[in-house]
C-alpha atoms as a PDB file:
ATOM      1  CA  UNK A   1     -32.591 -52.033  19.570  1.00  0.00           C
ATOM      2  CA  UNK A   2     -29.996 -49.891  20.294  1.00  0.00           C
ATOM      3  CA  UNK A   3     -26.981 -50.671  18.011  1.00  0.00           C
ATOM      4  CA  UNK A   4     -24.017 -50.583  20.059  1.00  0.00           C
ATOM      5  CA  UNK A   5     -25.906 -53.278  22.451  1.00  0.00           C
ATOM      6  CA  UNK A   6     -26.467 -54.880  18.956  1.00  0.00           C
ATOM      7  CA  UNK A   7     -23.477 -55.006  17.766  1.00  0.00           C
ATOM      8  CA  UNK A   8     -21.907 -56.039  21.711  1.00  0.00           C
ATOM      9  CA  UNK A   9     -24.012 -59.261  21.455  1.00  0.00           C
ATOM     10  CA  UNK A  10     -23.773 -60.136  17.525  1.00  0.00           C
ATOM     11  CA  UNK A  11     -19.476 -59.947  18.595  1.00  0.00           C
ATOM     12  CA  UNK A  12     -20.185 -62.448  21.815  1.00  0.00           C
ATOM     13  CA  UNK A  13     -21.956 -64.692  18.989  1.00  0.00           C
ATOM     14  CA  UNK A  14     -18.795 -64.844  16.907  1.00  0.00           C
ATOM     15  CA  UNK A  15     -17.011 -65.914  20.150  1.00  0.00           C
ATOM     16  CA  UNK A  16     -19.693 -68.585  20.511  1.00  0.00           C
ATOM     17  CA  UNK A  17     -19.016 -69.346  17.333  1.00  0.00           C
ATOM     18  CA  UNK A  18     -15.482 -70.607  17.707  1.00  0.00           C
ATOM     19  CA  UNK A  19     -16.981 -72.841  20.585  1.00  0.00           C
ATOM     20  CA  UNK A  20     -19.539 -74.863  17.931  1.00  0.00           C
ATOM     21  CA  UNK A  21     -16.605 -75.042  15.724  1.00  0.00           C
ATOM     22  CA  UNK A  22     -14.600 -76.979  18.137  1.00  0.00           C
ATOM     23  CA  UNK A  23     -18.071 -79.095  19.192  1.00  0.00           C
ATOM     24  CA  UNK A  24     -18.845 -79.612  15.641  1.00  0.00           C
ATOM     25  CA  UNK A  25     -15.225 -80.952  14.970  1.00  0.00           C
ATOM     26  CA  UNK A  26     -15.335 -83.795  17.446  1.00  0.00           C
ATOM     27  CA  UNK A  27     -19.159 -84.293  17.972  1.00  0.00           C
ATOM     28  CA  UNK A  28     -20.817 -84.364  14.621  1.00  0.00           C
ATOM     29  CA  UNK A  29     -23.992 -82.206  13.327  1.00  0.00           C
ATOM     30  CA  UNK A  30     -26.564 -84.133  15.728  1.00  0.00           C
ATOM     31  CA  UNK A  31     -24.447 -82.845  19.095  1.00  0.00           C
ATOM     32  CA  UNK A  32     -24.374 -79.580  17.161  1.00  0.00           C
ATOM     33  CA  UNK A  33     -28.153 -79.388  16.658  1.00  0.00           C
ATOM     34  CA  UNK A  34     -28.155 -80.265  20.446  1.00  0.00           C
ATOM     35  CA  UNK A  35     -25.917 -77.747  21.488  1.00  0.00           C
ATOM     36  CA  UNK A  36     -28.050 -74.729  20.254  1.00  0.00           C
ATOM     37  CA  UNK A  37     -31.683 -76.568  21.235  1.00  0.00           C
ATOM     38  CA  UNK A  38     -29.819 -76.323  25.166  1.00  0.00           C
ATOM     39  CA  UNK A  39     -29.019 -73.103  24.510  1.00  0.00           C
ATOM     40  CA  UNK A  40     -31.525 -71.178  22.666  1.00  0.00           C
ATOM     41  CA  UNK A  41     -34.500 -73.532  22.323  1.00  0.00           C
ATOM     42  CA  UNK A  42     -35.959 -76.255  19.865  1.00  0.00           C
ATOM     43  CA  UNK A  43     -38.730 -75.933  17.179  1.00  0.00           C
ATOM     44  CA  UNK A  44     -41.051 -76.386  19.815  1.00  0.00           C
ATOM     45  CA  UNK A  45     -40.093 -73.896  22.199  1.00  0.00           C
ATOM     46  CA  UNK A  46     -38.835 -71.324  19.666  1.00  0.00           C
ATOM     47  CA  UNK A  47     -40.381 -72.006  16.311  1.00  0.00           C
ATOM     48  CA  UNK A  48     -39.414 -69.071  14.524  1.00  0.00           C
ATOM     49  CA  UNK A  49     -35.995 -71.287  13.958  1.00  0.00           C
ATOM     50  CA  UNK A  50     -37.608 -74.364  12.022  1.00  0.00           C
ATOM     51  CA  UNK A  51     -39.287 -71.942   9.628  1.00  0.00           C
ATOM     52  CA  UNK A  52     -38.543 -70.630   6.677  1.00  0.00           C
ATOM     53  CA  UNK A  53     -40.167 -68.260   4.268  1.00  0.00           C
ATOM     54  CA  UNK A  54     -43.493 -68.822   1.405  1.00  0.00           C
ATOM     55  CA  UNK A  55     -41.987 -69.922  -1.568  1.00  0.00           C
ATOM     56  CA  UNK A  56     -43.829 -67.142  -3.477  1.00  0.00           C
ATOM     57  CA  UNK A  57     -42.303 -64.025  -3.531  1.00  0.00           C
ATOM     58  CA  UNK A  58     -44.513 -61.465  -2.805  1.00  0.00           C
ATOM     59  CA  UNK A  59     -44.329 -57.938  -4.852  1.00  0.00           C
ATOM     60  CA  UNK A  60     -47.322 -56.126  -3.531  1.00  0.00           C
ATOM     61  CA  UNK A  61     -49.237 -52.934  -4.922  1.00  0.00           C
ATOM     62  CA  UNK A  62     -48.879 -49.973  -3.092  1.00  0.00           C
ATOM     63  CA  UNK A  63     -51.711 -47.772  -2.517  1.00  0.00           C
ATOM     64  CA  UNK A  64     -50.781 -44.248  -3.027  1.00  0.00           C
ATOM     65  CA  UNK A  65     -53.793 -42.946  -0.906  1.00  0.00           C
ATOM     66  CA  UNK A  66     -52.621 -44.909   2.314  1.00  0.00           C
ATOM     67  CA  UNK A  67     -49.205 -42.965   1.826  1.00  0.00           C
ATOM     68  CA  UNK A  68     -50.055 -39.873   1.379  1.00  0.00           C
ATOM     69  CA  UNK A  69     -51.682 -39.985   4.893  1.00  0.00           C
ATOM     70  CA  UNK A  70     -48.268 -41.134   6.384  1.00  0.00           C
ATOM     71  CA  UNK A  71     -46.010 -38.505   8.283  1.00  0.00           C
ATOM     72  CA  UNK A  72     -42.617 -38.368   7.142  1.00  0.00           C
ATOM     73  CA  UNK A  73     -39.440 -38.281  10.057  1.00  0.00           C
ATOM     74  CA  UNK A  74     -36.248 -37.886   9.365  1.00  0.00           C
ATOM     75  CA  UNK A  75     -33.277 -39.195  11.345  1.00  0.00           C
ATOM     76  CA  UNK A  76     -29.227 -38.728  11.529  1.00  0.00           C
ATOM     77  CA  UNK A  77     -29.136 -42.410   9.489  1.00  0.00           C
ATOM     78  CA  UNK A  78     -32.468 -42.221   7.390  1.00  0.00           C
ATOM     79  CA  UNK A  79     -36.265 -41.702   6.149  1.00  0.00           C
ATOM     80  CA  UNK A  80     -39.362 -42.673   7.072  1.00  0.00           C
ATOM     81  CA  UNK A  81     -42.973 -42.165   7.216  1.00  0.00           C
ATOM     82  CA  UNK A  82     -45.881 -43.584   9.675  1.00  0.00           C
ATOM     83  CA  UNK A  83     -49.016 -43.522  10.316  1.00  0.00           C
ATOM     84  CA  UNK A  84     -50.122 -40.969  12.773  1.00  0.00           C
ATOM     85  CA  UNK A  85     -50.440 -42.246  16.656  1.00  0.00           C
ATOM     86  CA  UNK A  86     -47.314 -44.434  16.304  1.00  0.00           C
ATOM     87  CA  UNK A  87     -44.086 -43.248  18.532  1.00  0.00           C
ATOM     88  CA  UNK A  88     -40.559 -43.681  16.612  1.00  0.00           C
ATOM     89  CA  UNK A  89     -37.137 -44.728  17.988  1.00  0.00           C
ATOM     90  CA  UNK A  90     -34.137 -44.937  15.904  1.00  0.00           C
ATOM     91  CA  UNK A  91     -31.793 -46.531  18.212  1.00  0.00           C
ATOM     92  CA  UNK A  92     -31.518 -44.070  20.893  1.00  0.00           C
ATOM     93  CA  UNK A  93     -33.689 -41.250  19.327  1.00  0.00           C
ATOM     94  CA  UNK A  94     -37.224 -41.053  20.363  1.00  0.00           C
ATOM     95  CA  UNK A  95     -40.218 -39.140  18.964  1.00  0.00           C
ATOM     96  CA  UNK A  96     -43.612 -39.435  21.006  1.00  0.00           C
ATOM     97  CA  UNK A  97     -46.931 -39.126  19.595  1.00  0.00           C
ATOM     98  CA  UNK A  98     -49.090 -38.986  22.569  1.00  0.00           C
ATOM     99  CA  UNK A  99     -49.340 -35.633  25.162  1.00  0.00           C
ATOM    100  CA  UNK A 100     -52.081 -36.298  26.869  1.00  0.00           C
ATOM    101  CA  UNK A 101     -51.904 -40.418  27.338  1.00  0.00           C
ATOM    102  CA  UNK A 102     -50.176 -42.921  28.956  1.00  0.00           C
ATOM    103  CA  UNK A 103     -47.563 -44.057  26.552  1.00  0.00           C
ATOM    104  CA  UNK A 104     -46.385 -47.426  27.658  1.00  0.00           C
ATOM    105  CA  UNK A 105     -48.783 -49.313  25.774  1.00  0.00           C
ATOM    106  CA  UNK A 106     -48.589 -47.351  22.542  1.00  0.00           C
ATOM    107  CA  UNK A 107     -48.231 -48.272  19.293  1.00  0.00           C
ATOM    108  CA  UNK A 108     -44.532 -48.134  18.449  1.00  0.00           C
ATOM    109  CA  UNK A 109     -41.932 -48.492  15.497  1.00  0.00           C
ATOM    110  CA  UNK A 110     -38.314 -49.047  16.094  1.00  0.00           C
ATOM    111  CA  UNK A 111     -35.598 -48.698  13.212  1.00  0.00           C
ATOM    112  CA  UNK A 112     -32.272 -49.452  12.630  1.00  0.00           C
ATOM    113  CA  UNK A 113     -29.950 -48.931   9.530  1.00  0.00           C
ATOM    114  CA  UNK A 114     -26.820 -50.498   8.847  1.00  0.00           C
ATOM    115  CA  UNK A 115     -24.536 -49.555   6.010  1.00  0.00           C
ATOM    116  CA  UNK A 116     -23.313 -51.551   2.685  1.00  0.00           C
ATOM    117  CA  UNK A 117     -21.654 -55.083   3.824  1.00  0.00           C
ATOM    118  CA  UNK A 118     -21.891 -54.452   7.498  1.00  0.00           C
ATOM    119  CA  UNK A 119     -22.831 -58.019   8.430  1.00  0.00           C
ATOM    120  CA  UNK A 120     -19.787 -59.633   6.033  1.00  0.00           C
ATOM    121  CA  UNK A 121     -17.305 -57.164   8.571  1.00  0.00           C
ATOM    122  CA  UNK A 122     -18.884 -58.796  11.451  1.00  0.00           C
ATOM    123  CA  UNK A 123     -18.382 -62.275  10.511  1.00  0.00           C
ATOM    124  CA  UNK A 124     -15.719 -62.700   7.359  1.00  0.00           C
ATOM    125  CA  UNK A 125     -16.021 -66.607   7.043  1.00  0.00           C
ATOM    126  CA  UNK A 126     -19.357 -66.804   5.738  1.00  0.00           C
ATOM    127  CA  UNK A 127     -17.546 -65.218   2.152  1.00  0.00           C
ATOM    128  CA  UNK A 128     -16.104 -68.768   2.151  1.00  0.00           C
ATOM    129  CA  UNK A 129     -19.919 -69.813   1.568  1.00  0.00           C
ATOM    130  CA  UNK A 130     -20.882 -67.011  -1.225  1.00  0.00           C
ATOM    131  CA  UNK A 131     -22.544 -64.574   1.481  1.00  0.00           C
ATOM    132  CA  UNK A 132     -21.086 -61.514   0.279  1.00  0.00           C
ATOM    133  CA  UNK A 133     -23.543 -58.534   0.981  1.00  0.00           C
ATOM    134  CA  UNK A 134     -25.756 -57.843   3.209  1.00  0.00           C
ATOM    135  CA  UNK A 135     -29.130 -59.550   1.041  1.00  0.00           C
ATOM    136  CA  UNK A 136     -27.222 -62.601   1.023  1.00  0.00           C
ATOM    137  CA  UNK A 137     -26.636 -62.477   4.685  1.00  0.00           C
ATOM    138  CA  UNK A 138     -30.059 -62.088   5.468  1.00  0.00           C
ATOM    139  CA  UNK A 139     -31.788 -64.444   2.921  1.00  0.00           C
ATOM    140  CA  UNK A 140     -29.372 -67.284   4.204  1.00  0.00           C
ATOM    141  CA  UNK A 141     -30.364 -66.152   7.919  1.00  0.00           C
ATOM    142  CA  UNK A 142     -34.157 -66.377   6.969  1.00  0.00           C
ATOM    143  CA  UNK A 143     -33.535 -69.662   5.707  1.00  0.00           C
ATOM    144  CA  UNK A 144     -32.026 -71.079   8.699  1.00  0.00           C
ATOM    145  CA  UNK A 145     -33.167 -74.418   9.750  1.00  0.00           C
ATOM    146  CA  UNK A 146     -32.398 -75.805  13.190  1.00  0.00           C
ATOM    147  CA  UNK A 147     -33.063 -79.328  11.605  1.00  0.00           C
ATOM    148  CA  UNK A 148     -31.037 -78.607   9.212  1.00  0.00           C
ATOM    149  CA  UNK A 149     -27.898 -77.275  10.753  1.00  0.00           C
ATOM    150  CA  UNK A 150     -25.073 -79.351   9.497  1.00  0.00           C
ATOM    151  CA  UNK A 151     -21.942 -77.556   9.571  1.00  0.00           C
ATOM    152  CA  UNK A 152     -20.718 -74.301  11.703  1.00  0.00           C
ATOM    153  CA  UNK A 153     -22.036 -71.795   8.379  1.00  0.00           C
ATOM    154  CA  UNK A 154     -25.723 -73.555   9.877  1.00  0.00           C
ATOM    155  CA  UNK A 155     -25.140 -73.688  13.030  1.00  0.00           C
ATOM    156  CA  UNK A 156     -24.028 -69.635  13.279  1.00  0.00           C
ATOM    157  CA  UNK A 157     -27.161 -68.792  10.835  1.00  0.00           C
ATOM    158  CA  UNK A 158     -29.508 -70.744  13.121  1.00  0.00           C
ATOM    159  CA  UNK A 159     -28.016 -68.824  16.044  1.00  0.00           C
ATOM    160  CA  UNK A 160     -28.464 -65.726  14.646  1.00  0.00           C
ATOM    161  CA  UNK A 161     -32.137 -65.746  13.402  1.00  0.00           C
ATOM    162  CA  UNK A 162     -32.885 -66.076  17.129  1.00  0.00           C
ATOM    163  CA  UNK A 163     -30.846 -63.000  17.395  1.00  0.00           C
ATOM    164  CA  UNK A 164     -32.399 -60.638  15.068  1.00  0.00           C
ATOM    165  CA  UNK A 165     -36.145 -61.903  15.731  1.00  0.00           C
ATOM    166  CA  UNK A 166     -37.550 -59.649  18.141  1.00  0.00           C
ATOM    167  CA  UNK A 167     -41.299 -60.653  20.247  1.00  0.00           C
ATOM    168  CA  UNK A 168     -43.326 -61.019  17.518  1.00  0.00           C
ATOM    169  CA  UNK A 169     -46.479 -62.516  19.576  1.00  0.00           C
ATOM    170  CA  UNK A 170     -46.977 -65.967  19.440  1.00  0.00           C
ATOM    171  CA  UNK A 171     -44.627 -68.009  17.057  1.00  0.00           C
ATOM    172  CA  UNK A 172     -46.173 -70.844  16.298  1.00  0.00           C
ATOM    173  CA  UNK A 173     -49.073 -68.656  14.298  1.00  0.00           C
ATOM    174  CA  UNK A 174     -45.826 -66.875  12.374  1.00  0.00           C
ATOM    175  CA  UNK A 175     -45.869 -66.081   9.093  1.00  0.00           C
ATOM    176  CA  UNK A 176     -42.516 -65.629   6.954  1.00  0.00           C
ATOM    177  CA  UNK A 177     -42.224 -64.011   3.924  1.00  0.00           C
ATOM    178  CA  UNK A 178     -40.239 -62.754   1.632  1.00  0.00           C
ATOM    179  CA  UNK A 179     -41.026 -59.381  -0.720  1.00  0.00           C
ATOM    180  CA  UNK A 180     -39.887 -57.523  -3.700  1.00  0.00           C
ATOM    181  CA  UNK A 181     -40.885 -54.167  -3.214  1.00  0.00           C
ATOM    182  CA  UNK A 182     -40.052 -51.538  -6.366  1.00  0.00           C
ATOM    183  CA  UNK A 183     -35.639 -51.352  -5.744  1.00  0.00           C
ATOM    184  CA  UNK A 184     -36.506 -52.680  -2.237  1.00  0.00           C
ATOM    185  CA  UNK A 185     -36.272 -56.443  -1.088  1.00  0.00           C
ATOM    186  CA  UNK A 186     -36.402 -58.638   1.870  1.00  0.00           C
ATOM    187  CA  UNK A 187     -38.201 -60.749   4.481  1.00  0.00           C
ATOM    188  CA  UNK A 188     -40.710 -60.289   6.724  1.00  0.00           C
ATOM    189  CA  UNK A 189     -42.044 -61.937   9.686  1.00  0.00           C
ATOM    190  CA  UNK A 190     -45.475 -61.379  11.106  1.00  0.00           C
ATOM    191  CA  UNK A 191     -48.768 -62.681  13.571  1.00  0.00           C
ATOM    192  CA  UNK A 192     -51.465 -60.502  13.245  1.00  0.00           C
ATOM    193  CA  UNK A 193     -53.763 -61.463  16.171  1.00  0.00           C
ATOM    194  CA  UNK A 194     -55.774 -59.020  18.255  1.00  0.00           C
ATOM    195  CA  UNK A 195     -54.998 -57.454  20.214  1.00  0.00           C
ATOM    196  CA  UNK A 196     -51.891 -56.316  19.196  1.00  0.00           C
ATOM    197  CA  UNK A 197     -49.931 -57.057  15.435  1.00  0.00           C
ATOM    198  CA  UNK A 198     -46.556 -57.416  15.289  1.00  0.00           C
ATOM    199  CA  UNK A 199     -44.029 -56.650  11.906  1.00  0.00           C
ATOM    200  CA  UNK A 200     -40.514 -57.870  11.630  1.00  0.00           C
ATOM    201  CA  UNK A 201     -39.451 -55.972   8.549  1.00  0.00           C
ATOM    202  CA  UNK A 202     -35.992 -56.996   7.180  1.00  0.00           C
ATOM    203  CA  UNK A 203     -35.343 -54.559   4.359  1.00  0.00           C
ATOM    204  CA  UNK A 204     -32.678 -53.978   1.972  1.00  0.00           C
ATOM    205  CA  UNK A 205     -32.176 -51.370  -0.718  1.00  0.00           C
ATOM    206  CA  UNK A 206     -30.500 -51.186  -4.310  1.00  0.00           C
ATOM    207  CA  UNK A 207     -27.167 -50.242  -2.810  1.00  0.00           C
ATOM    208  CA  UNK A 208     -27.079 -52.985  -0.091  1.00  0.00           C
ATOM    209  CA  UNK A 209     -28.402 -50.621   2.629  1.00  0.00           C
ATOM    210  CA  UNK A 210     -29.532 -52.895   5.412  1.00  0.00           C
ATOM    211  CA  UNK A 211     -33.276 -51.590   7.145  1.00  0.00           C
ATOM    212  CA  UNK A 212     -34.988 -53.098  10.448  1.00  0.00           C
ATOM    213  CA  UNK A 213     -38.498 -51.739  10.848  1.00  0.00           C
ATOM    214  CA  UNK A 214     -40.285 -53.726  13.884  1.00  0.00           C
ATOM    215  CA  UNK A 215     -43.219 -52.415  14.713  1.00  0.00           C
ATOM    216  CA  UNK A 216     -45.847 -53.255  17.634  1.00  0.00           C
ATOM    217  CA  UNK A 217     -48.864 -52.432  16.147  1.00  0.00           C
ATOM    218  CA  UNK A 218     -50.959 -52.157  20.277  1.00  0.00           C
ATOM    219  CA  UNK A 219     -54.620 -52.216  18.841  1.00  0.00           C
ATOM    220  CA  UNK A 220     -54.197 -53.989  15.398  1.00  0.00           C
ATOM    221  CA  UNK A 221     -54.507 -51.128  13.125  1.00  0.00           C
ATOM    222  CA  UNK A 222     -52.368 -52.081  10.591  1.00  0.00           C
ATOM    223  CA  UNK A 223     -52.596 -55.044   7.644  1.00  0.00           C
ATOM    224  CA  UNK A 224     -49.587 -56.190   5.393  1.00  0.00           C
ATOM    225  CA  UNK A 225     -50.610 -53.621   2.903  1.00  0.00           C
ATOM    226  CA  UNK A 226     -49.898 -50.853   5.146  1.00  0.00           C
ATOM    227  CA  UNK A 227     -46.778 -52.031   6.682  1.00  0.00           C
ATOM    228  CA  UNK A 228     -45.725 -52.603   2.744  1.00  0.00           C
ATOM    229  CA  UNK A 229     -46.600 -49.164   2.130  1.00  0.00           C
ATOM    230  CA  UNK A 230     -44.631 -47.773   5.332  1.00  0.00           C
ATOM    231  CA  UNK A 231     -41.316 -49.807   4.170  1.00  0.00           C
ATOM    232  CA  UNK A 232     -41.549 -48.521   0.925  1.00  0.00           C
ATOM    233  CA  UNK A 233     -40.727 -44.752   2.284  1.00  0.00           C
ATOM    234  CA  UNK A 234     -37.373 -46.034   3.603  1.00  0.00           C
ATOM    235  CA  UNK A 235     -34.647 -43.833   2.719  1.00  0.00           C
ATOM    236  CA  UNK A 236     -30.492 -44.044   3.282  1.00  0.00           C
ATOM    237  CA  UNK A 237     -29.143 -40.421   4.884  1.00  0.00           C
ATOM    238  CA  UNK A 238     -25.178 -40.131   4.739  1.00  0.00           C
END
């Protein structure tokens, strides 16, 4: 999670990139589609890239009890609180909250913030298909369709989602969702299957400020609600 690996392998993407275009140019959308199932996997193997999120937005309730038991951390690049018994990475920061205990399989939450129109810097051309901020990034990248890939704009998109979706358990029980959350919005994938749960949160504030809260909930202690209620602490720090 560490961003300057992030960023390392999101700039060997863009290199890839230039490769599909060429492949696209001369073989056509079906080679194209066949390209990235050789590379990264099909629906089958990977299914995480033939979904796409619930048609109903979500905008839960938040239950004010539930966060007034969180613990709030701060970090150089933002806000958060958790539940007690989770350890916290930002990147390379790490905050432990076990002494006595093996920590290896503990409960664990790892963030990363980028600024305002960081993914449009990474990858200009997608302005050329109205993806100019960060939400738009993201809500064409959770849209992604590996049967649908047509074009290079697809075929990058498609690439990418397999990129920014860490383990989340078993795919093929997935859930994707997407949430309006007070100022907040995004997408969220999730299995929640004992023994462990596992949260992609994709979150994005007023201001564009792009949030990644995964969190590998060892012990399934957590339910949407909770993981809503976490997300909704976020906060930018400049």
């Amino acid at each position: 999670m560490a961003s300057n690996r992030f960023l390392k392998f999101i700039s060997s993407l863009i290199v890839l990139g230039l490769c599909l275009s060429f492949i696209i140019k001369f073989g056509g959308p079906n080679i194209l589609r066949q390209y990235i199932s050789y590379g990264i996997g099909d629906c089958k193997t990977v299914p995480i890239l033939c979904m796409q999120p619930d048609e109903k937005v979500l905008a839960p309730e938040l239950s004010k009890e539930y966060i007034d038991t969180l613990i709030p951390q701060r970090f150089p690049k933002m806000s958060i609180s958790i539940p007690k018994g989770f350890n916290l990475i930002q990147e390379l920061i790490k905050r432990r909250y076990y002494k006595r205990r093996r920590t290896e399989n503990a409960p664990v939450i790892y963030l990363l913030r980028q600024e305002p129109n960081a993914f449009i810097k990474l990858y200009p051309d997608v302005q050329k298909q109205g993806v100019h901020n960060n939400y738009e990034f993201m809500r064409r990248l959770m849209n992604a369709n590996l049967n649908k890939v047509n074009n290079i704009t697809d075929a990058f998109f498609a690439i990418m989602k397999s990129v920014f979706t860490p383990d989340i358990g078993p795919q093929n029980i997935c859930r994707l969702i997407e949430f309006k959350l007070n100022e907040k919005r995004g997408f969220i994938n999730y299995t929640m299957t004992k023994p462990n749960n596992y949260f992609d949160c994709n979150v994005l504030d007023a201001k564009d400020n792009f949030f990644k809260v995964y969190i590998k909930d060892t012990g399934s202690r957590l339910d949407l609600n909770n993981v809503f209620a976490i997300i909704s602490t976020l906060k930018p720090i400049d």
